[in-house]
Every structure is written in C-alpha cells, then in structure tokens.
N, C-alpha and C. Protein backbone atom coordinates (compact mmCIF):
# COMPACT_ATOMS: atom_id res chain seq x y z
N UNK A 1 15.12 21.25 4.76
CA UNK A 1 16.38 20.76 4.26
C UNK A 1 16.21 20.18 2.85
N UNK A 2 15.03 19.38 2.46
CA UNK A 2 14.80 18.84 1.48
C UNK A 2 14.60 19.91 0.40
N UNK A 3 14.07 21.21 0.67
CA UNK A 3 13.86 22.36 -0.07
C UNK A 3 15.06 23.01 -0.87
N UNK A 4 16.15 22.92 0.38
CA UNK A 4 17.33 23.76 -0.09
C UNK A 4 18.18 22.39 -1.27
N UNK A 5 17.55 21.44 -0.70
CA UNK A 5 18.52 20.26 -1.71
C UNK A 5 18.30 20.53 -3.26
N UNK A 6 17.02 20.97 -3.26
CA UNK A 6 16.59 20.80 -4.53
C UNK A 6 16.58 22.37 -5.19
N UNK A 7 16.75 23.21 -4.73
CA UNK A 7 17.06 24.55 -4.86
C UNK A 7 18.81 24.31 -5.36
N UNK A 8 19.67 23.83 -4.68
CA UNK A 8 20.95 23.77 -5.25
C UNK A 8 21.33 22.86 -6.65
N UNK A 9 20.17 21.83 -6.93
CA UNK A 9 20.42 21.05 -8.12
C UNK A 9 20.15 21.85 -9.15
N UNK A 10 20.66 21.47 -10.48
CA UNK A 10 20.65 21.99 -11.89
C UNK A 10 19.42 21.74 -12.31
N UNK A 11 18.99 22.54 -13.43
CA UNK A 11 17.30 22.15 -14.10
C UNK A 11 17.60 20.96 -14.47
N UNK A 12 18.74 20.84 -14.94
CA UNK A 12 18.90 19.28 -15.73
C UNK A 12 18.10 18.15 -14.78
N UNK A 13 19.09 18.24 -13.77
CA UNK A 13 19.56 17.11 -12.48
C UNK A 13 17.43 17.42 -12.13
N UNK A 14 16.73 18.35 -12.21
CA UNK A 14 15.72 18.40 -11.52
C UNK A 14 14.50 17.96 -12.98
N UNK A 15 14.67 18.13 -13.72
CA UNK A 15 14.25 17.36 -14.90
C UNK A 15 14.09 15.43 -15.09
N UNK A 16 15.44 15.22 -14.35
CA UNK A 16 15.38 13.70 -14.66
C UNK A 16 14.52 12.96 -13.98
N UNK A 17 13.76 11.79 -14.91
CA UNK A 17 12.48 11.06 -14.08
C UNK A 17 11.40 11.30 -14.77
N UNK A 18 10.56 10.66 -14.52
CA UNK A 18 9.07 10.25 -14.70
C UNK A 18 8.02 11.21 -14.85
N UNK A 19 7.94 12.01 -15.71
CA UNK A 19 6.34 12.65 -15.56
C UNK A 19 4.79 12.43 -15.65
N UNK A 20 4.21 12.43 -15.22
CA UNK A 20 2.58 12.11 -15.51
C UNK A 20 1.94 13.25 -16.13
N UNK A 21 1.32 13.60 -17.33
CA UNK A 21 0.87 14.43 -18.10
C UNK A 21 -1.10 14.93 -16.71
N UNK A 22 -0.98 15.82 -16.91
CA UNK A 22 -2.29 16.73 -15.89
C UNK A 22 -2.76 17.47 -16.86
N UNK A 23 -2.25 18.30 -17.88
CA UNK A 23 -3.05 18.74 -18.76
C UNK A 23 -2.25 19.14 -20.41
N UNK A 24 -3.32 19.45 -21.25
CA UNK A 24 -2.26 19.81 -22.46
C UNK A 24 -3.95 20.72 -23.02
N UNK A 25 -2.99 22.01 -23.01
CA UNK A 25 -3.75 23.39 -23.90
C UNK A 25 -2.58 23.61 -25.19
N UNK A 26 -3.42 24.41 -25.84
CA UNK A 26 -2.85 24.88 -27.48
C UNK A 26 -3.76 26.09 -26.89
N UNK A 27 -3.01 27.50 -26.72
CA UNK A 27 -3.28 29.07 -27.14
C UNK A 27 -3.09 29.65 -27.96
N UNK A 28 -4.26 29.98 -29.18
CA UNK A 28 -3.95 30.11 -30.30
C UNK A 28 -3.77 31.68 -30.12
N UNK A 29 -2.54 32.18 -31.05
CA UNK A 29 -1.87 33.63 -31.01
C UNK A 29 -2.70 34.45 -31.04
N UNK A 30 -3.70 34.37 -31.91
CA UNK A 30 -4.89 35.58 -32.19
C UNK A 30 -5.85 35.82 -31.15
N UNK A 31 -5.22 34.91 -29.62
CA UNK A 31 -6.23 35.75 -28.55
C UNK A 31 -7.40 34.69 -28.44
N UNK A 32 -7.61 34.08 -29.30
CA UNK A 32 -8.95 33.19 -29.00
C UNK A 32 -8.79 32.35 -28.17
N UNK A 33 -10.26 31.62 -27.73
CA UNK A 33 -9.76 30.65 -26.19
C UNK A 33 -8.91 29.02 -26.30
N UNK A 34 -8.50 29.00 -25.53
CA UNK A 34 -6.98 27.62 -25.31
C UNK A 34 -8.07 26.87 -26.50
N UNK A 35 -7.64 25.71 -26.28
CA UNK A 35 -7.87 24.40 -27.14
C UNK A 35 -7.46 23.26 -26.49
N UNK A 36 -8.17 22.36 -26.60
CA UNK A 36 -8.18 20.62 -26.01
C UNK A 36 -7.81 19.88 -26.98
N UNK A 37 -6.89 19.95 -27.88
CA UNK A 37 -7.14 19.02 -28.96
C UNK A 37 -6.98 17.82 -28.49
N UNK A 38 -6.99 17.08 -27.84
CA UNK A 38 -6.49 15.77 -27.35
C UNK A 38 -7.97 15.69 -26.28
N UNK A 39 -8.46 16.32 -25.61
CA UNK A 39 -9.80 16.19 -24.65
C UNK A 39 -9.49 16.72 -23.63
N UNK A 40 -10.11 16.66 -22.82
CA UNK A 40 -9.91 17.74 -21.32
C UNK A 40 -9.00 16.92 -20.50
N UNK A 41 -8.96 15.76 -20.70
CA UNK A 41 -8.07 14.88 -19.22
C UNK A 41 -7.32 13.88 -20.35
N UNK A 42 -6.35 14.40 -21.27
CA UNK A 42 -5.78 13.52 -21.74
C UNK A 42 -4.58 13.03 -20.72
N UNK A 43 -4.00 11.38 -21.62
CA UNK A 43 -3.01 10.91 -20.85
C UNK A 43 -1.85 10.73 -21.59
N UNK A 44 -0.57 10.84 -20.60
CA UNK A 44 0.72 11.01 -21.55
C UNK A 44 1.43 10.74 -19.88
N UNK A 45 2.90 10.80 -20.97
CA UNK A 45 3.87 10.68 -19.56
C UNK A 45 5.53 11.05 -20.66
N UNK A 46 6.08 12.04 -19.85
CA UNK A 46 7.46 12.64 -20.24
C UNK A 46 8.72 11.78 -19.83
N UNK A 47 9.45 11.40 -19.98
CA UNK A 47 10.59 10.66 -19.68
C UNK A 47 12.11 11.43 -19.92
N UNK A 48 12.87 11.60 -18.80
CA UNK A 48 14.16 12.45 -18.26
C UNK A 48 15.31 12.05 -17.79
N UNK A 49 15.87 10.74 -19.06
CA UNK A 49 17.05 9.89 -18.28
C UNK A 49 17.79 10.83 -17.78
N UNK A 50 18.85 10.06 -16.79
CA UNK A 50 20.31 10.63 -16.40
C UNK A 50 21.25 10.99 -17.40
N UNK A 51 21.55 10.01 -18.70
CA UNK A 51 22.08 9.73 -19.62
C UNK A 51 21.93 11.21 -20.69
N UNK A 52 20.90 11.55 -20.89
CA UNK A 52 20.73 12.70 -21.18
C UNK A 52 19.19 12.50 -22.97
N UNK A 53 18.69 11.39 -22.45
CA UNK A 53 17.33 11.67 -23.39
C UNK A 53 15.82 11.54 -23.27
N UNK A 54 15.01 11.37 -24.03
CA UNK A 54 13.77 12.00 -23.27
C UNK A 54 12.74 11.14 -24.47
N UNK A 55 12.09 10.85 -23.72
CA UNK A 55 10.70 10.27 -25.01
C UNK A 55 9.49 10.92 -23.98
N UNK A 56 7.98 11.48 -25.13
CA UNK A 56 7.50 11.68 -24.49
C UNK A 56 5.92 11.25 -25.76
N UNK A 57 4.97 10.83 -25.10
CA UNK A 57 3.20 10.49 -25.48
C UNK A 57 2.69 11.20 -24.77
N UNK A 58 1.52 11.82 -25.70
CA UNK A 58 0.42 12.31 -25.50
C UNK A 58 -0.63 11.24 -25.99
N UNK A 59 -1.67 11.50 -25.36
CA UNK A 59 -2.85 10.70 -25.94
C UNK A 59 -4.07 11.16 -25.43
N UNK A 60 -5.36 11.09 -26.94
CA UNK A 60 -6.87 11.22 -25.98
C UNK A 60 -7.25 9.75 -25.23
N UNK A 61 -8.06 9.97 -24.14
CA UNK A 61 -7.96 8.72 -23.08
C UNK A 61 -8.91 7.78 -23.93
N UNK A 62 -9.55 8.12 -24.57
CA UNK A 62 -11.16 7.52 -25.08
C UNK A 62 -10.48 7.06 -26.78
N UNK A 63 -9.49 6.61 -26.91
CA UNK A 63 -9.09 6.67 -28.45
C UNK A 63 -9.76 4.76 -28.51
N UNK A 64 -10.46 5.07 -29.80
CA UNK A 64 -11.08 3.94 -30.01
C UNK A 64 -9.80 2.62 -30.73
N UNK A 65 -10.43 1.16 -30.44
CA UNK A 65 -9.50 -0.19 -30.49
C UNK A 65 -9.64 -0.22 -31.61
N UNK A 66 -8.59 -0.73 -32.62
CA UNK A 66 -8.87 -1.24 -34.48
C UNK A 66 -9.67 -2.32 -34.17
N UNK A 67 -10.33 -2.76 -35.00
CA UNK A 67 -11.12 -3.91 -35.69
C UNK A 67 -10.28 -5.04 -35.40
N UNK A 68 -9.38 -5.37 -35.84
CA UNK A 68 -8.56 -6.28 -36.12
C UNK A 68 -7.06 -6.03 -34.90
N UNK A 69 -6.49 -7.38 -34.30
CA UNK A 69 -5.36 -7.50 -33.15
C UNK A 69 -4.04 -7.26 -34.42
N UNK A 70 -4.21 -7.44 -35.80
CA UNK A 70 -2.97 -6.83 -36.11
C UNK A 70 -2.93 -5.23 -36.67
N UNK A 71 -1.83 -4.83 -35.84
CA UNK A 71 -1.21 -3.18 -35.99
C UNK A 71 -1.51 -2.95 -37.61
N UNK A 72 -1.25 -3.87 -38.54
CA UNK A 72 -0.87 -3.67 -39.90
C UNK A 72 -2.00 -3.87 -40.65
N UNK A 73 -3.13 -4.02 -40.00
CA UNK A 73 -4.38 -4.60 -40.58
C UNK A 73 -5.25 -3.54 -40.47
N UNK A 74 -4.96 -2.39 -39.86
CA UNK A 74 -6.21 -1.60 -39.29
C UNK A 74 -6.57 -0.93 -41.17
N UNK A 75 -7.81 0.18 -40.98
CA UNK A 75 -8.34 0.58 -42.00
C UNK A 75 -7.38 2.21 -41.79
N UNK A 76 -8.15 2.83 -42.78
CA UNK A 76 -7.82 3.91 -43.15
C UNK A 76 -8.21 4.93 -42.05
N UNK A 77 -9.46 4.60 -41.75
CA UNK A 77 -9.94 5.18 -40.56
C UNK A 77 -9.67 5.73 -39.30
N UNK A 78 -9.03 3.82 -39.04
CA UNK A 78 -8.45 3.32 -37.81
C UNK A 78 -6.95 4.68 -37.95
N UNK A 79 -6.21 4.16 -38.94
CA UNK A 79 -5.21 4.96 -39.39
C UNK A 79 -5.08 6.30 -38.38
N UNK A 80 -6.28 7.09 -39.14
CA UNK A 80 -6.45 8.59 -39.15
C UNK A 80 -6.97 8.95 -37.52
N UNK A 81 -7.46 8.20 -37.06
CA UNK A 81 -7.96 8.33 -35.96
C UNK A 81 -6.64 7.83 -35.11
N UNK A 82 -5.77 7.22 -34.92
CA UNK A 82 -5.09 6.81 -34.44
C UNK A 82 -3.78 7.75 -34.08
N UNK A 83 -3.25 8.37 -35.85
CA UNK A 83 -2.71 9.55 -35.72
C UNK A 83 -2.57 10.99 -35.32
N UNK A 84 -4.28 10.91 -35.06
CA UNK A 84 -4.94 11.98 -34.71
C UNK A 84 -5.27 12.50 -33.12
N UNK A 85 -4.96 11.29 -32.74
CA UNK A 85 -4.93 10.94 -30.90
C UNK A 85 -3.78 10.94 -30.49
N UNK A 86 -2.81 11.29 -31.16
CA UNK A 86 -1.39 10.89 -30.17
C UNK A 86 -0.55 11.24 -30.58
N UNK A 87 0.47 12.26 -29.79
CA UNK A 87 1.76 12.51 -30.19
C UNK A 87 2.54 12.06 -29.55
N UNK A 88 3.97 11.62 -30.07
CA UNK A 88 4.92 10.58 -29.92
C UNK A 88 6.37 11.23 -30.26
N UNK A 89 7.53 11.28 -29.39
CA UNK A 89 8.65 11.65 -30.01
C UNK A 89 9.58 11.10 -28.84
N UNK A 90 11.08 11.07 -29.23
CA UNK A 90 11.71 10.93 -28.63
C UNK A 90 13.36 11.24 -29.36
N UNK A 91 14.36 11.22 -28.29
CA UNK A 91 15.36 11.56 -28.25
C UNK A 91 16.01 12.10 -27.55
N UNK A 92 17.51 12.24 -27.70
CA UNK A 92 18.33 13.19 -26.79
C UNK A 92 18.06 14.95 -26.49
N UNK A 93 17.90 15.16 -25.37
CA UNK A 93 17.79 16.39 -24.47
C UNK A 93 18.83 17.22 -24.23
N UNK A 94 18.93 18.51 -24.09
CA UNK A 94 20.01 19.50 -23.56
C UNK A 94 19.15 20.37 -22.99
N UNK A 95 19.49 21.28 -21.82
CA UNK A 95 18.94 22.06 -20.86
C UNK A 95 20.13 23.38 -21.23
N UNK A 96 19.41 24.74 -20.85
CA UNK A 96 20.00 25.41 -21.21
C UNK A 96 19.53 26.36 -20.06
N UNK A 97 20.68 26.26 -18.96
CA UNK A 97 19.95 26.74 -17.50
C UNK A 97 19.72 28.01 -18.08
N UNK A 98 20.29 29.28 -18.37
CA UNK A 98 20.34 30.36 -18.14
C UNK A 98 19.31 31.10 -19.04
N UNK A 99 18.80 30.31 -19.75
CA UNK A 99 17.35 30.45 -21.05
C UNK A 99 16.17 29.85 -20.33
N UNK A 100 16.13 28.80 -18.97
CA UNK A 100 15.76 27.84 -18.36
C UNK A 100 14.26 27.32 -20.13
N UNK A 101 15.32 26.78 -20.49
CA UNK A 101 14.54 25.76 -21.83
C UNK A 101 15.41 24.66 -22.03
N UNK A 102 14.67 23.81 -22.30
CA UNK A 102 15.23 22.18 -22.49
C UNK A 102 14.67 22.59 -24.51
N UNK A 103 15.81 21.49 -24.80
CA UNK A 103 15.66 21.08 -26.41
C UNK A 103 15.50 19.74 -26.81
N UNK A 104 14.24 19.17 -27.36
CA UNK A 104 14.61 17.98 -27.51
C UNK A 104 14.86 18.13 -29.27
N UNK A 105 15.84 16.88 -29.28
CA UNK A 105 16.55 16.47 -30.75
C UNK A 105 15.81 15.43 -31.04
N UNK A 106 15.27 15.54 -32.07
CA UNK A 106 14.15 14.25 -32.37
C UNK A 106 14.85 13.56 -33.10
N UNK A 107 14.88 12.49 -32.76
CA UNK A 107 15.38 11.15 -33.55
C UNK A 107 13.97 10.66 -34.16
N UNK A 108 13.20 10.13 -33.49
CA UNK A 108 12.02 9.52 -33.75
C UNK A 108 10.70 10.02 -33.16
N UNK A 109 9.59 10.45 -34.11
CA UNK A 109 8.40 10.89 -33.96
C UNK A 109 7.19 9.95 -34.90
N UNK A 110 5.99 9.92 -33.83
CA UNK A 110 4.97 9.95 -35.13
C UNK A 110 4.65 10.75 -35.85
N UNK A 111 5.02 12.04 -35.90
CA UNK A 111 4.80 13.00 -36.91
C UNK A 111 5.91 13.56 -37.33
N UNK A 112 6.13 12.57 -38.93
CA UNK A 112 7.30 12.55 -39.48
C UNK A 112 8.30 13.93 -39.40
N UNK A 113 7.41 14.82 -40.21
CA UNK A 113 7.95 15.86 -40.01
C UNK A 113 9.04 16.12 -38.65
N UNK A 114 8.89 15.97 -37.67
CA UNK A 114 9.57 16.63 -36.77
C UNK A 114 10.74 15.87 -36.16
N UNK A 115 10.69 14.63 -37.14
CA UNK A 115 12.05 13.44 -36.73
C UNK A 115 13.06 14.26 -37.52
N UNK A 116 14.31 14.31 -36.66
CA UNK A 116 15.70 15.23 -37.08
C UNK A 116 15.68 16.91 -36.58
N UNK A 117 14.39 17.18 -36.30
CA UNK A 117 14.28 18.11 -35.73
C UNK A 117 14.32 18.66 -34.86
N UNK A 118 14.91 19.89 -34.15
CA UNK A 118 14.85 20.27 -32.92
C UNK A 118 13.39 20.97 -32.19
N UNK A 119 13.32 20.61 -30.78
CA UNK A 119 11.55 21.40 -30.49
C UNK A 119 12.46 21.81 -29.17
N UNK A 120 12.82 22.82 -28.75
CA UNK A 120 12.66 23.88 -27.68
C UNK A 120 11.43 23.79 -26.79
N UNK A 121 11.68 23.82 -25.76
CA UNK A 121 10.44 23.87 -24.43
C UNK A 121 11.02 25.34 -23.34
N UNK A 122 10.20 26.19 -23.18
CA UNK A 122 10.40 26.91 -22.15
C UNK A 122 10.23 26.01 -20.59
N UNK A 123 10.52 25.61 -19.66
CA UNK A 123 10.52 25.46 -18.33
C UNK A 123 10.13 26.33 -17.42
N UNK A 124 9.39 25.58 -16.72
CA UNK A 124 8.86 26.10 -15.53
C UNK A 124 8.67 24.94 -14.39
N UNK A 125 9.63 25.08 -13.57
CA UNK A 125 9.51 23.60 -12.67
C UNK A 125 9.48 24.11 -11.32
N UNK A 126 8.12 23.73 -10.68
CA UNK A 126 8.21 24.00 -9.05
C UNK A 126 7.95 23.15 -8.40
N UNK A 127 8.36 22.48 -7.26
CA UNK A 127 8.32 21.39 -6.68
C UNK A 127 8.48 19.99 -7.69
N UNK A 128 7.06 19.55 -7.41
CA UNK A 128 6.77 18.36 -8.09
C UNK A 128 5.95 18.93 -9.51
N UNK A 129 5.75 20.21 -9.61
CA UNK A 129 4.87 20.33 -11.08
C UNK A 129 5.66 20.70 -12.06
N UNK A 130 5.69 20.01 -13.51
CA UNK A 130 6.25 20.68 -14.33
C UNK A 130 5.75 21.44 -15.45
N UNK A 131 5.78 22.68 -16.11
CA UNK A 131 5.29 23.24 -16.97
C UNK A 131 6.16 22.85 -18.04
N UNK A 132 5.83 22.70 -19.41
CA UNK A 132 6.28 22.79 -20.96
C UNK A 132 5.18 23.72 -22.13
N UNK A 133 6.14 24.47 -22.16
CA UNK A 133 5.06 25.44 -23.78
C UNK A 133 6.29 25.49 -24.40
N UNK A 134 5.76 25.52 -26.16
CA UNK A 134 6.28 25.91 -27.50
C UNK A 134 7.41 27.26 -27.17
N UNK A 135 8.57 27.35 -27.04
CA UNK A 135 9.64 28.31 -26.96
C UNK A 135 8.88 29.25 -28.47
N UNK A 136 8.71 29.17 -29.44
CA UNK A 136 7.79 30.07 -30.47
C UNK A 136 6.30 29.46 -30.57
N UNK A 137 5.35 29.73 -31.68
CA UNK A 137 4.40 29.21 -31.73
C UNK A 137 4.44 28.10 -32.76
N UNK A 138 3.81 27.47 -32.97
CA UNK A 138 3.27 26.16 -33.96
C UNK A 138 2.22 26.23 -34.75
N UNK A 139 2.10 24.99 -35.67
CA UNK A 139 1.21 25.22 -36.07
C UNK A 139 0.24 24.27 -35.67
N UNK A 140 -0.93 23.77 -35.50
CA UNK A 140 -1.99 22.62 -35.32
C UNK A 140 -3.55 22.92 -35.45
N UNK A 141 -3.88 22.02 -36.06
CA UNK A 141 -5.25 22.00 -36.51
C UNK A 141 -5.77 23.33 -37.14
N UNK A 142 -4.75 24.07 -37.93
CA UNK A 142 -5.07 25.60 -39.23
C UNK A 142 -5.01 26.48 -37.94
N UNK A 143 -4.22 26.53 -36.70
CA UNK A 143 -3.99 27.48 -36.30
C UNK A 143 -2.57 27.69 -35.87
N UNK A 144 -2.27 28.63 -35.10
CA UNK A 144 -1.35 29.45 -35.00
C UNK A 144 -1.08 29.12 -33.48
N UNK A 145 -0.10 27.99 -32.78
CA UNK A 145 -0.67 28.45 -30.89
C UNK A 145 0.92 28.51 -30.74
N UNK A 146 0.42 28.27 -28.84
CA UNK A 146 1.81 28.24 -28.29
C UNK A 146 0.77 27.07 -27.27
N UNK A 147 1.70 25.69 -27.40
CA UNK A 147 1.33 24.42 -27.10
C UNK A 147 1.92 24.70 -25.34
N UNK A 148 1.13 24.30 -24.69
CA UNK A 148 1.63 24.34 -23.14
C UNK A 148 1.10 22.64 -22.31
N UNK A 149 2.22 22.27 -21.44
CA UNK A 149 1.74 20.90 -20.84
C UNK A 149 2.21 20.93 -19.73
N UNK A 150 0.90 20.66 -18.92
CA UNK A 150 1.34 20.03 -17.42
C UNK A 150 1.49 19.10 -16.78
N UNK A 151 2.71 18.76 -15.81
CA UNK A 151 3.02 17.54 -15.96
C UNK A 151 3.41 17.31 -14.39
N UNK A 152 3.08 15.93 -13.66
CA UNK A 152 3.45 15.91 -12.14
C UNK A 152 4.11 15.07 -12.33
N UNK A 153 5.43 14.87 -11.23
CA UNK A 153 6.05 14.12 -11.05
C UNK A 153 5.52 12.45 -10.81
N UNK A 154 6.02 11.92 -11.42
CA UNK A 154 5.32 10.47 -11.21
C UNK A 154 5.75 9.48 -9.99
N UNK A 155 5.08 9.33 -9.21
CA UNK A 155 5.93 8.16 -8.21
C UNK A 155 6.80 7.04 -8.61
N UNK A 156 7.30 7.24 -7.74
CA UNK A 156 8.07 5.59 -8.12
C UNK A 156 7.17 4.46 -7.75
N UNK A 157 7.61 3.75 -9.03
CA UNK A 157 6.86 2.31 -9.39
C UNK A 157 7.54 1.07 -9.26
C-alpha cells in the first residue's frame, strides 16, 4: 500500500525533504574513468522544501581547519583550499515531470559564476535513493564531464 502511495505522488511531492549525499562522480565526455574530485566518501546533504526551494553542499570529509577561529582571517591558502572542497548553492526549484528534471535557479552559490543561473538535473528517484547528473556536460578541473550524485533519503531528525 505504501508502494502504490508513492507511485501516485508527483516527482515534485517525492523530491521534498532531506537528502544525505552517498556519492559524487564527474564522467569526463572523452570516455576516460569517473573522477572523485571531492574524495571517495564525500559529505553533503540536498534540501527539497514544500514551498518550492532547494539548497544543496558538497564537501571533502578531511577538509583541513584555518589557523585562526576568524572566517575573515584565514590565509590565501586556507582560502583556496577551502573553495576547493566545497560546493554550495541554493535557491528556488521547478520539476518538470514529463522531462523528469528538476531546475535549480541559483540565487546564491560559492561559485560566483553560477549565482543567477539556472543548473538542470536529470532525475532518477527510486524508493529512498536519489540520482542527480548534469542535464548537459560541465566544465571542472580542465575537463569536460557529466557531474552525477547519489543521494539517500535522510531520516527524520
């Protein structure tokens, strides 16, 4: 019964809630093998109000502490390494059942570039697992991929 419940809801309605990040590959177009840029067991978590928006972090688990307890104090280093561990965005969402792809509208990112911008996700949602890859490819670290993330439903807390 619980099967057919969730078989009759919208991707939207089955979207909303808590994700826990399980993995994140980059397949670069030219065939060569996936990519870890973040490490093999990075951590992140997707967010799917009712309301209709979405923030989502990536992170490597092992990202080293600044020197210093103020944010504004770190070095150049700290900086680069910091930016280099983590992607950050958020904003309002639209689902587009019949494409089954969600769009997020970036209001706010750490990587400027993509604040005001739209990022497309293909979907793939079964049960409790959710799939996200690049609707085209991207670019990251001088290559060419199609970014893919797996993501489990998160318990309630």
């Amino acid at each position: 019964m619980e099967m057919e419940a969730a078989m009759t809801k919208s991707l939207r309605e089955r979207l909303v809630g808590a994700w826990k990040l399980a993995s994140y590959q980059e397949l670069p177009v030219d065939g060569a093998d996936p990519v870890e840029p973040l490490g093999h067991h990075p951590e992140g978590i997707i967010l799917y109000t009712p309301d209709g928006y979405m923030s989502a972090h990536i992170a490597r688990p092992d990202r080293p502490a600044f020197v210093s307890e103020d944010w504004f104090a770190g070095t150049l280093a700290e900086y680069q390494a910091e930016a280099t561990s983590y992607i950050a965005y958020s904003g309002p969402f639209h689902v587009n059942e019949e494409a089954g792809t969600v769009t997020h509208e970036v209001f706010v990112s750490l990587f400027p570039n993509w604040s005001g911008s739209t990022q497309t996700r293909r979907v793939e949602l079964e049960g409790d697992t959710l799939r996200l890859s690049t609707a085209s490819p991207i670019h990251s670290g001088g290559r060419t991929v199609t970014a893919r993330a797996t993501w489990h439903r998160a318990p309630p807390h």
